[in-house]
Protein backbone atom coordinates (compact mmCIF):
# COMPACT_ATOMS: atom_id res chain seq x y z
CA UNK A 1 0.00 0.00 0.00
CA UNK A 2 2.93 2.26 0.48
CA UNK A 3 3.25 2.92 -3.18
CA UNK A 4 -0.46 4.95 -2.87
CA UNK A 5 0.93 7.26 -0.81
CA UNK A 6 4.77 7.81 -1.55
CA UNK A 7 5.29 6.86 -5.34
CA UNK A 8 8.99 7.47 -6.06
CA UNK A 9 7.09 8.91 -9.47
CA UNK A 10 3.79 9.39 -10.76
CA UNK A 11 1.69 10.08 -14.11
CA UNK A 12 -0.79 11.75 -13.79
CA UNK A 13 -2.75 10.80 -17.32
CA UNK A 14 -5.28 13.90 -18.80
CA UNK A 15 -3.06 16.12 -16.99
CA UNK A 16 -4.14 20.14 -18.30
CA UNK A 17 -3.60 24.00 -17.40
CA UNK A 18 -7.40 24.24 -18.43
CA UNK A 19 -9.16 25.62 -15.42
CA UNK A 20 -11.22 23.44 -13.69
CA UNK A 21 -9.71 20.61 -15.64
CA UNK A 22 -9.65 17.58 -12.28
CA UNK A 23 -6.10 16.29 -13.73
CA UNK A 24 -4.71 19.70 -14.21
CA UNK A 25 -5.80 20.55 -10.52
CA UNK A 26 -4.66 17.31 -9.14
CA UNK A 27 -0.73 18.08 -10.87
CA UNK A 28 -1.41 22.07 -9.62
CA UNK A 29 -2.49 20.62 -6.05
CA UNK A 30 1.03 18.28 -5.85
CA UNK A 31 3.46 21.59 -6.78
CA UNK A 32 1.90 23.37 -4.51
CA UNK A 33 2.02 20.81 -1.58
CA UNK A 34 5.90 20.39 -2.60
CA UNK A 35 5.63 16.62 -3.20
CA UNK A 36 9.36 15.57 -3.89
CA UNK A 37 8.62 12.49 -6.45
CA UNK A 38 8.45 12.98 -10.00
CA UNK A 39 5.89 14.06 -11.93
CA UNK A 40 4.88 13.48 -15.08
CA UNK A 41 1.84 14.73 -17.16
CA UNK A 42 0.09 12.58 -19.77
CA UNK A 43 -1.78 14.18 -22.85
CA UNK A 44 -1.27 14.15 -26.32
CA UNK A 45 -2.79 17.83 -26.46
CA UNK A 46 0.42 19.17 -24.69
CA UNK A 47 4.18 19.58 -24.98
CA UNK A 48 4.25 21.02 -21.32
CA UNK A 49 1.61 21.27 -18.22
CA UNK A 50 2.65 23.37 -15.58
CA UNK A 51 6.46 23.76 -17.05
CA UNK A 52 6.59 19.32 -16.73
CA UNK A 53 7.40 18.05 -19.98
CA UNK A 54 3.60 16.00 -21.21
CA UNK A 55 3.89 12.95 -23.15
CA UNK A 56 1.38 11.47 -25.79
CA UNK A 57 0.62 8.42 -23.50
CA UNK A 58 2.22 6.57 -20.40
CA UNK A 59 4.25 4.58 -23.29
CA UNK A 60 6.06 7.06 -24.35
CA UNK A 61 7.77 8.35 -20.91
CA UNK A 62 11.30 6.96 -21.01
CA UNK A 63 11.10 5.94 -17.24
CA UNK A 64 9.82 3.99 -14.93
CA UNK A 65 6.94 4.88 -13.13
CA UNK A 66 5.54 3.95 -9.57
CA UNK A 67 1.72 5.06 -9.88
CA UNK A 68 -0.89 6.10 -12.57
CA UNK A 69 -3.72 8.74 -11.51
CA UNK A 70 -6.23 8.67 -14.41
CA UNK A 71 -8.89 11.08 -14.58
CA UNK A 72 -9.80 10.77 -18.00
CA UNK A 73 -13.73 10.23 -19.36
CA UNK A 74 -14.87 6.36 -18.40
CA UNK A 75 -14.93 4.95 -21.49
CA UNK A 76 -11.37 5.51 -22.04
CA UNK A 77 -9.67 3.98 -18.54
CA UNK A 78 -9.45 0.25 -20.40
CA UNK A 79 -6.75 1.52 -22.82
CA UNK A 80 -4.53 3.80 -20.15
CA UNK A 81 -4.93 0.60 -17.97
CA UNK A 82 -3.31 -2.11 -21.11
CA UNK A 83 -0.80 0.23 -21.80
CA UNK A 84 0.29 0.41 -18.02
CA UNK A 85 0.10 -3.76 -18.31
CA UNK A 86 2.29 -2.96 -20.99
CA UNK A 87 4.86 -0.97 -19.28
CA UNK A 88 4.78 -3.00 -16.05
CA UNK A 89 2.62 -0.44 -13.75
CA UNK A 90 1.67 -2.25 -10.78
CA UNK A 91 -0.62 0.85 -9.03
CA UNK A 92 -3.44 3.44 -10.03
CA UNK A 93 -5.96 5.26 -8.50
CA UNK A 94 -8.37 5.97 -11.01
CA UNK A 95 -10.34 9.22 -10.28
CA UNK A 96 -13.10 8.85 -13.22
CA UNK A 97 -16.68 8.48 -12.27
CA UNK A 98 -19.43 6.68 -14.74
CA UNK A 99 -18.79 2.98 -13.62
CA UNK A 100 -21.34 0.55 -11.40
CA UNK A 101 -22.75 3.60 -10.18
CA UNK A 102 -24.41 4.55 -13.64
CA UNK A 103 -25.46 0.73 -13.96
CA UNK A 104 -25.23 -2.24 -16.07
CA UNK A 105 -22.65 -0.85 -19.13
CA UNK A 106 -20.67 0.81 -16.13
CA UNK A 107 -20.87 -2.58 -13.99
CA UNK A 108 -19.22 -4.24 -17.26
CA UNK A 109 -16.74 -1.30 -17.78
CA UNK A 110 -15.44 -2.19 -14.04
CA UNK A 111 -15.33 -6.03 -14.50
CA UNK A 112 -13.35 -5.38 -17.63
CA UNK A 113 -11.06 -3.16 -15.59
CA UNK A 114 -10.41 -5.41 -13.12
CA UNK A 115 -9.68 -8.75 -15.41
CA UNK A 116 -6.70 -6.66 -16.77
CA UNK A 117 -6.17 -5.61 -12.97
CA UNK A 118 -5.65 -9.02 -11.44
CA UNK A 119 -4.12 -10.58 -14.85
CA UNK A 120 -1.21 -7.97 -15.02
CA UNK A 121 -0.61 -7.72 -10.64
CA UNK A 122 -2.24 -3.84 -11.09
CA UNK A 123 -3.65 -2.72 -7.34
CA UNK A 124 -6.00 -0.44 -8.10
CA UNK A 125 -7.79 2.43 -5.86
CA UNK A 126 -11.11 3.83 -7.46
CA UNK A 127 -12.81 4.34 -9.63
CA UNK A 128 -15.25 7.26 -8.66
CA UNK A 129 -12.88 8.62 -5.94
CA UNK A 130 -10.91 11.46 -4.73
CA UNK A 131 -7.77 8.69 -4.08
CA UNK A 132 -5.59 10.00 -1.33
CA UNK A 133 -4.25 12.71 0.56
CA UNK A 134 -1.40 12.19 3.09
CA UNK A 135 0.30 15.02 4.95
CA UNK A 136 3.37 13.69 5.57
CA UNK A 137 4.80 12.68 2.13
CA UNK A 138 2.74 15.83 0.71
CA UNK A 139 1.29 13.50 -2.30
CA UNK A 140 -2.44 13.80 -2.72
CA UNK A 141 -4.78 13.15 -5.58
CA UNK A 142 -7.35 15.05 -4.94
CA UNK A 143 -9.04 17.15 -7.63
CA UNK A 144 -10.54 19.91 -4.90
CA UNK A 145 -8.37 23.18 -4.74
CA UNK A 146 -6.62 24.51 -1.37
CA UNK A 147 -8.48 27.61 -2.39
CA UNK A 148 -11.82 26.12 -1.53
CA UNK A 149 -10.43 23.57 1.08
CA UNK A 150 -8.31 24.26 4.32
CA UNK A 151 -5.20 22.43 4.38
CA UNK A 152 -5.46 20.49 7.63
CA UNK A 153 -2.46 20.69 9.67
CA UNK A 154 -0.32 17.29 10.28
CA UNK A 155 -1.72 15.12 12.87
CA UNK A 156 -2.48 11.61 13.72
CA UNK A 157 -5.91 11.03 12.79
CA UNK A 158 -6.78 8.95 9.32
CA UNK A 159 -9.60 9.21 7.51
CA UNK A 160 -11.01 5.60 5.12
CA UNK A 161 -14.11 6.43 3.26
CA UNK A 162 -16.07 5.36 0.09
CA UNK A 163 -17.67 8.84 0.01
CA UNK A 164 -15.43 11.19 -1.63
CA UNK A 165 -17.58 14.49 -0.70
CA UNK A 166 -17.25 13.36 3.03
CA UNK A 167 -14.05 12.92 2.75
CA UNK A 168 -13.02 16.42 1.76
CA UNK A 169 -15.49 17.54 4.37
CA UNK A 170 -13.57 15.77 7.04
CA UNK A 171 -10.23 17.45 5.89
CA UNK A 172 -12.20 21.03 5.97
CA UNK A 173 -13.75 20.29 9.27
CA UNK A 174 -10.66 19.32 10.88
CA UNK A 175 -8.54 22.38 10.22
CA UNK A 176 -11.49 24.33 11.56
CA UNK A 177 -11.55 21.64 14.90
CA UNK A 178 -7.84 22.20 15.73
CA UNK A 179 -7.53 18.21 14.22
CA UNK A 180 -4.55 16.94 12.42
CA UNK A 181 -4.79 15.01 9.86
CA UNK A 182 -2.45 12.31 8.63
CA UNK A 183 -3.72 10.13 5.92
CA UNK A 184 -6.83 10.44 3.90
CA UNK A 185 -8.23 7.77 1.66
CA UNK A 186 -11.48 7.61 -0.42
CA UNK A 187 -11.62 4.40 -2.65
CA UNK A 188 -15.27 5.37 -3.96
CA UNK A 189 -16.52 2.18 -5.80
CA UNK A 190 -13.35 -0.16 -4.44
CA UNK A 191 -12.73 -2.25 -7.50
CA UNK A 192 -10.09 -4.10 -5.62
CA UNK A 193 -8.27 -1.65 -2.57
CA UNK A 194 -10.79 -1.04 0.31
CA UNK A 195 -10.60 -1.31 4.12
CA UNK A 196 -9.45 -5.13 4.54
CA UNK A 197 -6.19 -3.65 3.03
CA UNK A 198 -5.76 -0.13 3.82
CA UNK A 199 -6.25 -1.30 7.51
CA UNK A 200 -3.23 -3.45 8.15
CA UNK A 201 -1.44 -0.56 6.83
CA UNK A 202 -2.80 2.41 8.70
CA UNK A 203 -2.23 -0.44 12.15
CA UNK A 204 1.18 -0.15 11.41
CA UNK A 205 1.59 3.29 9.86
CA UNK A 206 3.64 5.45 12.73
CA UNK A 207 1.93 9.11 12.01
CA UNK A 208 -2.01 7.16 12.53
CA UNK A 209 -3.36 7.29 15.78
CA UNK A 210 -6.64 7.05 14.96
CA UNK A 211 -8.98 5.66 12.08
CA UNK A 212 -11.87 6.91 11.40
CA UNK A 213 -14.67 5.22 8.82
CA UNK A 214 -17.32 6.40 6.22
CA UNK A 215 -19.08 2.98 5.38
CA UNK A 216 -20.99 2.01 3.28
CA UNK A 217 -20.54 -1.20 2.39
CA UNK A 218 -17.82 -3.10 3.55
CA UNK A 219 -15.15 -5.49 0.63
CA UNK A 220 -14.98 -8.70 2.39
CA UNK A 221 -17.00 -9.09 5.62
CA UNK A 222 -14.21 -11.80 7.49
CA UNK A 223 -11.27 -10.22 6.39
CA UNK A 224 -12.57 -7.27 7.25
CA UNK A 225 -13.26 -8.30 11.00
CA UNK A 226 -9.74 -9.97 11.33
CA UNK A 227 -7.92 -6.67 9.83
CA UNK A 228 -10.10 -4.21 12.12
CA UNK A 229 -9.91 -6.65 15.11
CA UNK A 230 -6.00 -6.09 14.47
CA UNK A 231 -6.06 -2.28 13.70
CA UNK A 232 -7.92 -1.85 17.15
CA UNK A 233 -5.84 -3.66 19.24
CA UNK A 234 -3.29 -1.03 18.70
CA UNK A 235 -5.97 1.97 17.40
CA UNK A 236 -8.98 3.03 17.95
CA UNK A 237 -11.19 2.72 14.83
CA UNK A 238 -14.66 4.88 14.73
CA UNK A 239 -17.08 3.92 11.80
CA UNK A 240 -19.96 6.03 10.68
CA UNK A 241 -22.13 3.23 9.23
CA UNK A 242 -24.78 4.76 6.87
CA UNK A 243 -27.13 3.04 4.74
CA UNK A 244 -29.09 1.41 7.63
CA UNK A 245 -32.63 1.74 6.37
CA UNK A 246 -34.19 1.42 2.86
CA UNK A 247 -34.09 4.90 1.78
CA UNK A 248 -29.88 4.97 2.60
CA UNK A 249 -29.37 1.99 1.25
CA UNK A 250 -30.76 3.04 -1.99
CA UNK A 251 -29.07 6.07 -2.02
CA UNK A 252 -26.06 4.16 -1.12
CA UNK A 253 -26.32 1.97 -4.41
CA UNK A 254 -26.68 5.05 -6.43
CA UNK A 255 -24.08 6.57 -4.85
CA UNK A 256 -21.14 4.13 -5.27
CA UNK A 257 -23.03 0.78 -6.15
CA UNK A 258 -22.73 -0.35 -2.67
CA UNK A 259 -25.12 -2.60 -1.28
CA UNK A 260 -25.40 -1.80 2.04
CA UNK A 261 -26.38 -4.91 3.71
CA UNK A 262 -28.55 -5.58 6.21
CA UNK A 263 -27.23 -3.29 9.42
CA UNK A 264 -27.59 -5.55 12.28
CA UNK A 265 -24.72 -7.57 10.90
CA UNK A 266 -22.62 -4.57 10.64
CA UNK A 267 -23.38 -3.98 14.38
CA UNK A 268 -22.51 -7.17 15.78
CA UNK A 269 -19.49 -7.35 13.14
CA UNK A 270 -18.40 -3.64 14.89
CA UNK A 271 -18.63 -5.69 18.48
CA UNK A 272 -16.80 -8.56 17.62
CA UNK A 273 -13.28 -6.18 15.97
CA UNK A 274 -13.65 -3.61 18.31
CA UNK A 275 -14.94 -0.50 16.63
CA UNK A 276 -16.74 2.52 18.33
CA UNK A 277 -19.42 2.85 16.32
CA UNK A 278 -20.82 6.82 15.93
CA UNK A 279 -24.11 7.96 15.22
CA UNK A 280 -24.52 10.79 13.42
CA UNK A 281 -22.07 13.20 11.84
CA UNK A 282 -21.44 15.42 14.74
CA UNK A 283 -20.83 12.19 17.18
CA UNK A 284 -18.13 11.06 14.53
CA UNK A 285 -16.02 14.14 14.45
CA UNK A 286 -16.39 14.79 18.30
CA UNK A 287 -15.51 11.08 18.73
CA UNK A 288 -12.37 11.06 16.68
CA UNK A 289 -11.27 14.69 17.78
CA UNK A 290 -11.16 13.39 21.75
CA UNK A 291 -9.52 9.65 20.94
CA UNK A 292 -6.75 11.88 18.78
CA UNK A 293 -5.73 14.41 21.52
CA UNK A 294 -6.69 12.91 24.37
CA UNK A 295 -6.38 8.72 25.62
CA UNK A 296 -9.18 6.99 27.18
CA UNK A 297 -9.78 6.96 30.70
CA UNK A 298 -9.24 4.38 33.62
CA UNK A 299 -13.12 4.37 34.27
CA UNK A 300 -16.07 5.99 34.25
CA UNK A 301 -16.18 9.09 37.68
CA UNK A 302 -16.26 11.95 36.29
CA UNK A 303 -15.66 15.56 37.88
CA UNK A 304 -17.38 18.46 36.29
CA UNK A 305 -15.56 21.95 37.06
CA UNK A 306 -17.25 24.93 36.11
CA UNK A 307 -18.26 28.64 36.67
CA UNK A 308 -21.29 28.80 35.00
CA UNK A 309 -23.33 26.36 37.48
CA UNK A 310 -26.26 25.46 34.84
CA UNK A 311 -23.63 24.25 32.11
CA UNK A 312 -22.64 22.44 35.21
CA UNK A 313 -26.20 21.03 35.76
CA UNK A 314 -26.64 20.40 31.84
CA UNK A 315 -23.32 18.39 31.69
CA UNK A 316 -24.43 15.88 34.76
CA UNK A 317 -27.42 15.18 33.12
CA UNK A 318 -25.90 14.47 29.78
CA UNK A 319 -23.14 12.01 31.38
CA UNK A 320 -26.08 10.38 33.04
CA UNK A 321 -27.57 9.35 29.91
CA UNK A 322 -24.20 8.66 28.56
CA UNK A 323 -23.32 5.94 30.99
CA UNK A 324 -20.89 8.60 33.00
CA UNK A 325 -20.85 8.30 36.77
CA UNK A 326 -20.81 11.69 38.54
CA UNK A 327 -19.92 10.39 42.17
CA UNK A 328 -19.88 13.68 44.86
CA UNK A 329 -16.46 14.39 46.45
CA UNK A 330 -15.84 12.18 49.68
CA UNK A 331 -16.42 14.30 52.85
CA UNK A 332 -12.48 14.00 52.79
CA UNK A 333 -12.04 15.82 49.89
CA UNK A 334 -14.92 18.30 50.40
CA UNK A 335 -13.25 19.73 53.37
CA UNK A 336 -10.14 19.93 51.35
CA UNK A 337 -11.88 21.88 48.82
CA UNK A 338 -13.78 24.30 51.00
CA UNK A 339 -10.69 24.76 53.20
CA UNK A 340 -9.10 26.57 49.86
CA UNK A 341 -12.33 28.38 48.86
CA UNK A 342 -14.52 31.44 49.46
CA UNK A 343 -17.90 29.76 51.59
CA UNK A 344 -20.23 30.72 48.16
CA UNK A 345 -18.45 28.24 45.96
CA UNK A 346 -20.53 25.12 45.72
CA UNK A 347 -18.01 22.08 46.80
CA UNK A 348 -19.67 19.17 45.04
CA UNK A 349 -19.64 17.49 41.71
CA UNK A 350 -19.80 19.82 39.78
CA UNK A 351 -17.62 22.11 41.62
CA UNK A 352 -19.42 25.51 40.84
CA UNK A 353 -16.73 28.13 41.24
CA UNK A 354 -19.36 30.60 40.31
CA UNK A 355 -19.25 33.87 38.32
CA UNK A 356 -16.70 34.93 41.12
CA UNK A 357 -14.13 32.56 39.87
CA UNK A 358 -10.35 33.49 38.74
CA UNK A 359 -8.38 31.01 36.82
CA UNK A 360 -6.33 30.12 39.79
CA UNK A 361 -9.73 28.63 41.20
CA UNK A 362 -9.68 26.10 38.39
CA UNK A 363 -5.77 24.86 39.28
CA UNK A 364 -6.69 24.37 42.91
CA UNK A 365 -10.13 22.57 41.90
CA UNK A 366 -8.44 20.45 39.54
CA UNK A 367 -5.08 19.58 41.83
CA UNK A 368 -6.87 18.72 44.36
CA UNK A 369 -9.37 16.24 42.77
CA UNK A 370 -7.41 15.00 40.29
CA UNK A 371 -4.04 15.06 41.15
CA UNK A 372 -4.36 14.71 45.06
CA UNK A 373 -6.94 12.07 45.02
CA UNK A 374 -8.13 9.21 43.53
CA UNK A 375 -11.96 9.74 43.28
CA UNK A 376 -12.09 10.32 39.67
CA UNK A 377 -10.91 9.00 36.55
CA UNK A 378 -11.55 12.21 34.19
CA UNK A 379 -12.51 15.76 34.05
CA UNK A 380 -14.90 17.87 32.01
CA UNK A 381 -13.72 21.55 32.37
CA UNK A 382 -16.40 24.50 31.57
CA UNK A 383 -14.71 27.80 31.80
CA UNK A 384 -17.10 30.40 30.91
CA UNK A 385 -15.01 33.08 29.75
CA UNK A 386 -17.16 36.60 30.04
CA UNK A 387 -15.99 37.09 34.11
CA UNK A 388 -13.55 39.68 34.48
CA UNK A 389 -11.35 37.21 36.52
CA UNK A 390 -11.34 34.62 33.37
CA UNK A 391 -7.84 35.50 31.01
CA UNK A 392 -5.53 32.99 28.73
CA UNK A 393 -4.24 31.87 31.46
CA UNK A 394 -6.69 29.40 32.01
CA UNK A 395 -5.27 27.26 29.25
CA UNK A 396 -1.66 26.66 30.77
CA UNK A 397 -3.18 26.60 34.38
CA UNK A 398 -5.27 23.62 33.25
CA UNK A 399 -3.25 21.84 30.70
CA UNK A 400 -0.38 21.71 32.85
CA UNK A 401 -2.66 20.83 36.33
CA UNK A 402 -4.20 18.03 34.06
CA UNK A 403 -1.35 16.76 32.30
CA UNK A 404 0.63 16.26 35.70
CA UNK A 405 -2.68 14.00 36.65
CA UNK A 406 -2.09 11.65 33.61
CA UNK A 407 -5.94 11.46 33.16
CA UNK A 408 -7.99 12.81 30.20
CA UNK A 409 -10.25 15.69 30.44
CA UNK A 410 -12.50 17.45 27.51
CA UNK A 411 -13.24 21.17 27.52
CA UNK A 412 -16.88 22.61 26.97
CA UNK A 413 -16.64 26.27 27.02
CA UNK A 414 -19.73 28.49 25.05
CA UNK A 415 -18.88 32.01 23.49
CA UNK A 416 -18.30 34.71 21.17
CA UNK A 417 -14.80 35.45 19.77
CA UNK A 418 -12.61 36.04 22.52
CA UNK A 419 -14.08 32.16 23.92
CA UNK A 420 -13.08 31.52 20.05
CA UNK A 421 -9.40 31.92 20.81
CA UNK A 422 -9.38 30.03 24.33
CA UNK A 423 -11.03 27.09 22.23
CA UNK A 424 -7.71 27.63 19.49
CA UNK A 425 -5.23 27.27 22.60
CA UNK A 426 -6.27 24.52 24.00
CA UNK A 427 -6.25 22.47 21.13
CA UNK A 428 -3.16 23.77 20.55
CA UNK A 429 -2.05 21.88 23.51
CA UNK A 430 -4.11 18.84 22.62
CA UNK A 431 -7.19 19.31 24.44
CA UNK A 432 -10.32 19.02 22.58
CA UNK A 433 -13.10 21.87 22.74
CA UNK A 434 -16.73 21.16 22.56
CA UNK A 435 -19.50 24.47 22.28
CA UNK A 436 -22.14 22.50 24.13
CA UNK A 437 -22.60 20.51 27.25
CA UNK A 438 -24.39 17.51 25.07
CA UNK A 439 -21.46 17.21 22.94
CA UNK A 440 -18.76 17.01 25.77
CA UNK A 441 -20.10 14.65 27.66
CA UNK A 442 -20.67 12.65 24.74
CA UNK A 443 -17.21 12.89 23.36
CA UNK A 444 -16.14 11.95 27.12
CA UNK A 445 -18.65 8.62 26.40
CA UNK A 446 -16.41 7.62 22.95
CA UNK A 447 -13.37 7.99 25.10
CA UNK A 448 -14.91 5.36 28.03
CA UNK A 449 -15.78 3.32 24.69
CA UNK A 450 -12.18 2.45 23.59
CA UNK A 451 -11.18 1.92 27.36
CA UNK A 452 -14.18 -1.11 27.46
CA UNK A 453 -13.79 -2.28 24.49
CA UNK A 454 -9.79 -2.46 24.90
CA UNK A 455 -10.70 -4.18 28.39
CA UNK A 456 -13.16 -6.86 26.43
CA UNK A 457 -10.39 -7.59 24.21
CA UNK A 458 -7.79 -7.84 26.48
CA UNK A 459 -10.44 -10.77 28.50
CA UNK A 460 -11.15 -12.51 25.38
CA UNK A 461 -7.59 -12.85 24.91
CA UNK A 462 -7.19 -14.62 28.35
């Protein structure tokens, strides 16, 4: 799989300066990334693309080459792909759209494809995709400018999905979410490459932390389990399983030609290889933002430190119905916290510091709970930032305080701009930000997630 993501060289066949041409902005988007292979442009329209010298067809370059991207019109991918047999090609990602999805002729296009594929040892990601994107090596194949998508930082989280659209979505949300990205692959109608292989490789790739899933459909249901089963002994995988009722699973055929399958097997097969399963878009990126900054914790008592007292409330409620504990202080630790604050601070879980509070408060709360005792296993911190004794300095104070504890906490803090930039530092320091009680406390429930499911494997094992 290495080849899809760090050819040594690459043709990219079509390739054009004609704007909006998907080729020409697939060569544009790899000079402007700095990708350090070689690059060569394919069309028999053109001496040069982009000051590369063009040749007539993949026959004619004098070298050898690692990796094809074709995005060329459908009908035309059989003859790139025998001349590729001819020169000994072994990889391709083919971009085009207008196979199974479009029906019968397309479904016979593909099979066609893939005869030559398997005869001639030609992996092949695609057709109907946007390929890859990987922010390490700085080789992508995506056809979507930089001018209309935000280059995500690096990071650890990776991103498998047959939707292409989501995909880029993903990448857009996590630059906005403070998320780094490492690898991003969309294999669209998976002629032959889908997750049973790109999962053994992202399991032992060093920048992934984290996989996340768009599913549809999945290649080959056992080797699937075994290879996730694998992956999340070492990873945590979250899968956003759509097509689940009759209306998705239509849509999903149209779509990619997936069949979607019947979802309670995809449930059970989720159970048995250890995937947190999401529900919902928002629960998916919140998921995968906490498991990639922070790890899971020990069990399930969680404190709830705050200065805005109903966020408080809201919080407790929502870890409630998320299968969070929110255990009061022992009387132990209550004295210790009301020896160290003014008598109007409420000394329970959640520890209200009130409108009164100064960002010192939160280091004492947060020493003394989580760092000084035992009682809790993580922390969900709400600093409402509009007090006058609020400043930046709540981000070291608790980033350092919680860090030194060794136990995971998630940040729900609600705002205008200046709240805005708080949320920006502490991601910056690896601490995920959530702009509503509901959706920390869930997060906080997909971190407890990994931590049983890691705990079921490690009994099975026994």
């Amino acid at each position: 799989m290495e080849t899809f993501f760090n050819p040594l060289s690459v043709a990219i066949v079509g390739a054009t300066e004609k704007p909006g041409s998907l080729p020409g902005i697939i060569l544009k988007n790899l000079l402007s990334m700095g990708f350090k292979g070689k690059m060569y442009p394919v069309n028999p329209k053109y001496v040069t693309v982009f000051g590369l010298n063009c040749f007539p067809s993949i026959l004619d370059i004098p070298d050898e080459i690692a990796l094809t991207v074709i995005a060329i019109p459908a009908p035309l991918v059989l003859n790139v792909l025998l001349q590729q047999a001819r020169k000994r090609i072994h990889h391709a990602i083919i971009i085009s759209a207008g196979f199974r999805e479009k029906g019968a002729e397309g479904i016979e296009m593909e099979e066609r494809i893939r005869r030559v594929a398997i005869e001639n040892d030609i992996r092949i990601l695609g057709p109907n995709c946007l390929g890859v994107f990987d922010n390490y090596t700085n080789f992508t194949t995506s056809f979507l400018s930089w001018e209309r998508v935000s280059l995500p930082k690096k990071g650890s989280l990776s991103i498998l999905s047959q939707s292409g659209a989501f995909a880029i979505a993903l990448l857009d949300l996590a630059a906005q979410e403070g998320l780094g990205i490492a690898k991003m692959i969309n294999y669209g109608n998976r002629i032959d490459v889908g997750e049973s292989a790109l999962l053994p490789f992202l399991r032992d790739d060093v920048h992934t932390k984290v996989v996340a899933i768009y599913m549809e459909s999945v290649d080959y249901g056992r080797r699937f389990i075994e290879a996730a089963k694998s992956c999340s002994k070492k990873k945590p995988i979250v899968a956003l399983k759509v097509g689940r009722g009759a209306a998705g699973i239509a849509a999903a055929k149209s779509h990619t030609g997936a069949i979607a399958g019947n979802y309670a097997i995809y449930k059970a097969a989720f159970l048995k290889s250890g995937i947190i399963e999401a529900h919902g878009l928002e629960e998916f990126i919140d998921g995968v933002k906490a498991l990639s900054m922070q790890n899971p914790p020990m069990g399930n008592r969680i404190l709830i430190v705050t200065n805005g007292g109903g966020f408080g409330v809201i919080v407790a409620d929502h870890c409630s119905e998320n299968g969070l504990e929110v255990p009061p202080p022992s009387p132990q630790l209550k004295e210790k916290l009301g020896s160290k604050f003014s008598t109007f601070y409420v000394v329970n879980n959640p520890v209200d510091l009130t409108g009164s509070a100064c960002d010192r408060d939160y280091h004492i709360a947060l020493n003394a709970c989580m760092i000084e005792s035992d009682e809790y296993d993580a922390a969900i911190i709400i600093p409402i930032m509009a007090p006058q004794g609020m400043s930046e300095k709540i981000v070291d104070l608790i980033a350092e305080t919680m860090k030194r504890s060794g136990k995971p906490a998630v940040i729900c803090t609600v705002g205008g701009a200046f709240t805005m930039k708080i949320k920006r530092l502490f991601e910056e320091r690896e601490f995920p930000v959530y702009p509503s009680p509901e959706r920390s406390a869930r997060a906080m429930s997909m971190l407890l997630k990994r931590r049983v499911l890691q705990e079921s494997a490690e009994r099975s094992a026994i």
